[in-house]
N, C-alpha and C. Protein backbone atom coordinates (compact mmCIF):
# COMPACT_ATOMS: atom_id res chain seq x y z
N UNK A 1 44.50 -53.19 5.89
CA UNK A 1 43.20 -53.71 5.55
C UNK A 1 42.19 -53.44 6.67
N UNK A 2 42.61 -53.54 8.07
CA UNK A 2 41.97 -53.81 8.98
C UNK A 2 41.39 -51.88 9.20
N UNK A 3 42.24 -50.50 8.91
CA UNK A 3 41.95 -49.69 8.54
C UNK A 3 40.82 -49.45 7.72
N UNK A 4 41.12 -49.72 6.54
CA UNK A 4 40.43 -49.35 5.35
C UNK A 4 38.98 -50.14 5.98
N UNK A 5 38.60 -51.09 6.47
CA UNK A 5 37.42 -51.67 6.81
C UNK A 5 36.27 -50.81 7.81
N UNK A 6 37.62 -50.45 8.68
CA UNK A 6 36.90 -49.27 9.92
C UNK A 6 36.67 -47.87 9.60
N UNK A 7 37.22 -47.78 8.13
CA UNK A 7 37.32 -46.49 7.50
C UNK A 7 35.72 -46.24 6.89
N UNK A 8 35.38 -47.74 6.01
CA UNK A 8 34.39 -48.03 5.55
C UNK A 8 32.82 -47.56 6.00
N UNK A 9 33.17 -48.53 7.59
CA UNK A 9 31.89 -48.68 8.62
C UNK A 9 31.50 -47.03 8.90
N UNK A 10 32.63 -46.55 9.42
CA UNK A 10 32.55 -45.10 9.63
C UNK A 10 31.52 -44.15 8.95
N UNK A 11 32.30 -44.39 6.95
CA UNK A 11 31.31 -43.65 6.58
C UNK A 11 30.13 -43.98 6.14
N UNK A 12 29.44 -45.50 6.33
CA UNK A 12 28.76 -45.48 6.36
C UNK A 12 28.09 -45.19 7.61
N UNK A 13 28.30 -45.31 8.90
CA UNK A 13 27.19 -45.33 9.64
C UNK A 13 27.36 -43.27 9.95
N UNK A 14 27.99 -42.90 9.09
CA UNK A 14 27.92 -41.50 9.21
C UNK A 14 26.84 -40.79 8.17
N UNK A 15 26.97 -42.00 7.21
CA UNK A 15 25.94 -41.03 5.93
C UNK A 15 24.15 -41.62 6.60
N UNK A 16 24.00 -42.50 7.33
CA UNK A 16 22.91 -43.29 7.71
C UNK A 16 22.28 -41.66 9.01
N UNK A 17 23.14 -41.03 9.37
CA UNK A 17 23.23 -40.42 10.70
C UNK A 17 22.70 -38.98 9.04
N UNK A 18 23.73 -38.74 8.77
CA UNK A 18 23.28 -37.42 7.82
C UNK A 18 21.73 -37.68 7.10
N UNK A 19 21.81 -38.80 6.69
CA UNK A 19 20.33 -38.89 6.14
C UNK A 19 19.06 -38.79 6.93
N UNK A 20 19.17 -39.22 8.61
CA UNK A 20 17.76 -39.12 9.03
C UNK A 20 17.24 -37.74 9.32
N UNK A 21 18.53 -36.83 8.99
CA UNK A 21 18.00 -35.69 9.85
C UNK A 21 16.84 -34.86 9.35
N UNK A 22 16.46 -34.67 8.10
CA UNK A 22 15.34 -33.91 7.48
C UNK A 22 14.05 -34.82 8.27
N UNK A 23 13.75 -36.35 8.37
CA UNK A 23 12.75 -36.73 8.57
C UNK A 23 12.57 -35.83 10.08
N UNK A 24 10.82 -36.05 10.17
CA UNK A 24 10.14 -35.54 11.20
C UNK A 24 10.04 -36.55 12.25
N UNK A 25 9.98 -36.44 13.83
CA UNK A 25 10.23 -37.28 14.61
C UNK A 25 8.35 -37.20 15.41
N UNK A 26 7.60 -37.81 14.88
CA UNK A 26 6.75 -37.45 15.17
C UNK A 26 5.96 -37.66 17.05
N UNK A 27 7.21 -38.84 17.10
CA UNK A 27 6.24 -39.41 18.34
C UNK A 27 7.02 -38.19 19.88
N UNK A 28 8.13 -37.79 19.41
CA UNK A 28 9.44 -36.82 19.98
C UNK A 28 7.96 -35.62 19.90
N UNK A 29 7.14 -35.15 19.28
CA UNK A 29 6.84 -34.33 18.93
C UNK A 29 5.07 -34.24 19.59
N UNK A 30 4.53 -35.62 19.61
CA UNK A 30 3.28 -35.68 20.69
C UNK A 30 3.62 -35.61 21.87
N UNK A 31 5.26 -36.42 22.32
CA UNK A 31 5.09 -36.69 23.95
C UNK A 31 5.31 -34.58 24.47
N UNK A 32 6.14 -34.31 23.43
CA UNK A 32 6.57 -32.37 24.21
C UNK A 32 5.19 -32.16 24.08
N UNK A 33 3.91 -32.46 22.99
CA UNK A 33 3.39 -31.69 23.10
C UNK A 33 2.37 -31.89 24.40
N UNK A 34 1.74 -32.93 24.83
CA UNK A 34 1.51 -33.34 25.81
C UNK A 34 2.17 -33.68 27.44
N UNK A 35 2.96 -33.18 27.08
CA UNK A 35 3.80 -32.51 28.50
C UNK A 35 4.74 -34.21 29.12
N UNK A 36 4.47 -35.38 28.63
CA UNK A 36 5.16 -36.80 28.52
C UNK A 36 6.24 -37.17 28.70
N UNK A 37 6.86 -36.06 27.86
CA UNK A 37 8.26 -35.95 27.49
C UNK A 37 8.84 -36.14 28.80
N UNK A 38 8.43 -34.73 30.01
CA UNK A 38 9.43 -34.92 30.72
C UNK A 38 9.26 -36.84 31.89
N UNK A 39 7.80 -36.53 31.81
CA UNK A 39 7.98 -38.25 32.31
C UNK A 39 8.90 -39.54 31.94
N UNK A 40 9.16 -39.49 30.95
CA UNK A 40 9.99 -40.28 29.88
C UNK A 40 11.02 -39.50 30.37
N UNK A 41 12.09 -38.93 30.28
CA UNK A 41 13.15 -38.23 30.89
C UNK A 41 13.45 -38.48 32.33
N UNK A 42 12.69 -38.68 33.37
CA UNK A 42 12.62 -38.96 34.89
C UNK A 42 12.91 -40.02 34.89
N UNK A 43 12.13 -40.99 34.00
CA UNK A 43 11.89 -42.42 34.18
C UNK A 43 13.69 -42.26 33.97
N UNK A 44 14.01 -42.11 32.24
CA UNK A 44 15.63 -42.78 32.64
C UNK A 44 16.44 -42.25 33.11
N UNK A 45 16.37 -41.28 33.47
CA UNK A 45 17.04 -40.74 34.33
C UNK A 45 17.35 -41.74 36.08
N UNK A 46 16.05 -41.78 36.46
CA UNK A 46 16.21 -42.77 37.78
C UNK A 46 16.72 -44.04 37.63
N UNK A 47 16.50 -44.75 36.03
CA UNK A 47 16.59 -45.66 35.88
C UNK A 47 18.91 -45.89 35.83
N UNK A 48 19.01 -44.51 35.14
CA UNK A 48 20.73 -44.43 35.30
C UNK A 48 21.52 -44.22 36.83
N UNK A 49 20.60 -43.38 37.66
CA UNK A 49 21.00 -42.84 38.89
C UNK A 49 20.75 -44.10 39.45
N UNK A 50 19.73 -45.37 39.70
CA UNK A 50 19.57 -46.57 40.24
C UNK A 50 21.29 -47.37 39.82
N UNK A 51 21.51 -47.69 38.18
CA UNK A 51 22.30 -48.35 37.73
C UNK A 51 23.77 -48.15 38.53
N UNK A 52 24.02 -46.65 38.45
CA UNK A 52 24.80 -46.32 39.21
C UNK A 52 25.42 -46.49 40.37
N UNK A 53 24.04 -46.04 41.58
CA UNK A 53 24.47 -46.88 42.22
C UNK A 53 24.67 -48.08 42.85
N UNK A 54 24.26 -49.01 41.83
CA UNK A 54 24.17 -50.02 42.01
C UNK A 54 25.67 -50.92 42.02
N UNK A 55 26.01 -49.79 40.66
CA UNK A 55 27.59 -50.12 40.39
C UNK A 55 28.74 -49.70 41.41
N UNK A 56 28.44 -48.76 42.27
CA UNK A 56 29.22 -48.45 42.95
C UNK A 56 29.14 -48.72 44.07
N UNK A 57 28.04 -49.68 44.35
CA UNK A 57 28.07 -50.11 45.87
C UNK A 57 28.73 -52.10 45.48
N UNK A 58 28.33 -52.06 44.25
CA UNK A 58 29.43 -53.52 43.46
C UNK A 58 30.94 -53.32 43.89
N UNK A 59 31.37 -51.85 43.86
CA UNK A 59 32.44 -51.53 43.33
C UNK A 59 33.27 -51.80 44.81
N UNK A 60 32.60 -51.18 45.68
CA UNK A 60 33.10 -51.07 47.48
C UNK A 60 33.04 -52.17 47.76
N UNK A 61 32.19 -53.28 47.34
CA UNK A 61 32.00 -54.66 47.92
C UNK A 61 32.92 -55.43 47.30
N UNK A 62 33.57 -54.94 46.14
CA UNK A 62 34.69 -55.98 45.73
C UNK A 62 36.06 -55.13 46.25
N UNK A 63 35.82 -54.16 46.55
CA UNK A 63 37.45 -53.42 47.14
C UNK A 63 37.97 -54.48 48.86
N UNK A 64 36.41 -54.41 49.36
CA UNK A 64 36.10 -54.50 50.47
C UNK A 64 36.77 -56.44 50.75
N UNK A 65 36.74 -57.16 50.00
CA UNK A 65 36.95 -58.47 49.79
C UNK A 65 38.25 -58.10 49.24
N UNK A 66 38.55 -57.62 48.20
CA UNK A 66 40.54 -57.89 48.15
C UNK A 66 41.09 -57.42 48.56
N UNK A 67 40.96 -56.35 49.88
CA UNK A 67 41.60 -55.72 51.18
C UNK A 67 41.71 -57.21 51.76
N UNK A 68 40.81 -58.08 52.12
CA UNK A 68 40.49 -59.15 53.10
C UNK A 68 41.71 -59.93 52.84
N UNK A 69 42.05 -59.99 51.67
CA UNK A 69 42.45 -61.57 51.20
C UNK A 69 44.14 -61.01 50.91
């Protein structure tokens, strides 16, 4: 049962994915044309490279404490 349910979700969120593709993405389509785009791209970009290391200086600070203990 627990199959057949995940089987379900699947195809739907697969036919939801096949259907948007003909529409036009219009706002995808002012920021390239106005050169935006790549601003929007930098932004998350820094915003993942920040997250990062944010996580990995988490990561040393908890190694760093159960060496201690």
């Amino acid at each position: 049962m627990k199959r057949f349910i995940i089987l379900i979700l699947l195809v739907v969120s697969f036919s939801t994915t096949f259907a948007q593709q003909n529409a036009p993405v219009e706002m995808a389509d002012t920021f390239r044309s106005s050169g935006k785009i790549y601003v929007v791209i930098a932004t998350i970009a820094i915003i993942f490279i920040g997250l990062a290391i944010y996580l990995f200086s988490i990561d040393r600070r908890l190694k760093k404490i159960e060496k201690e203990k």
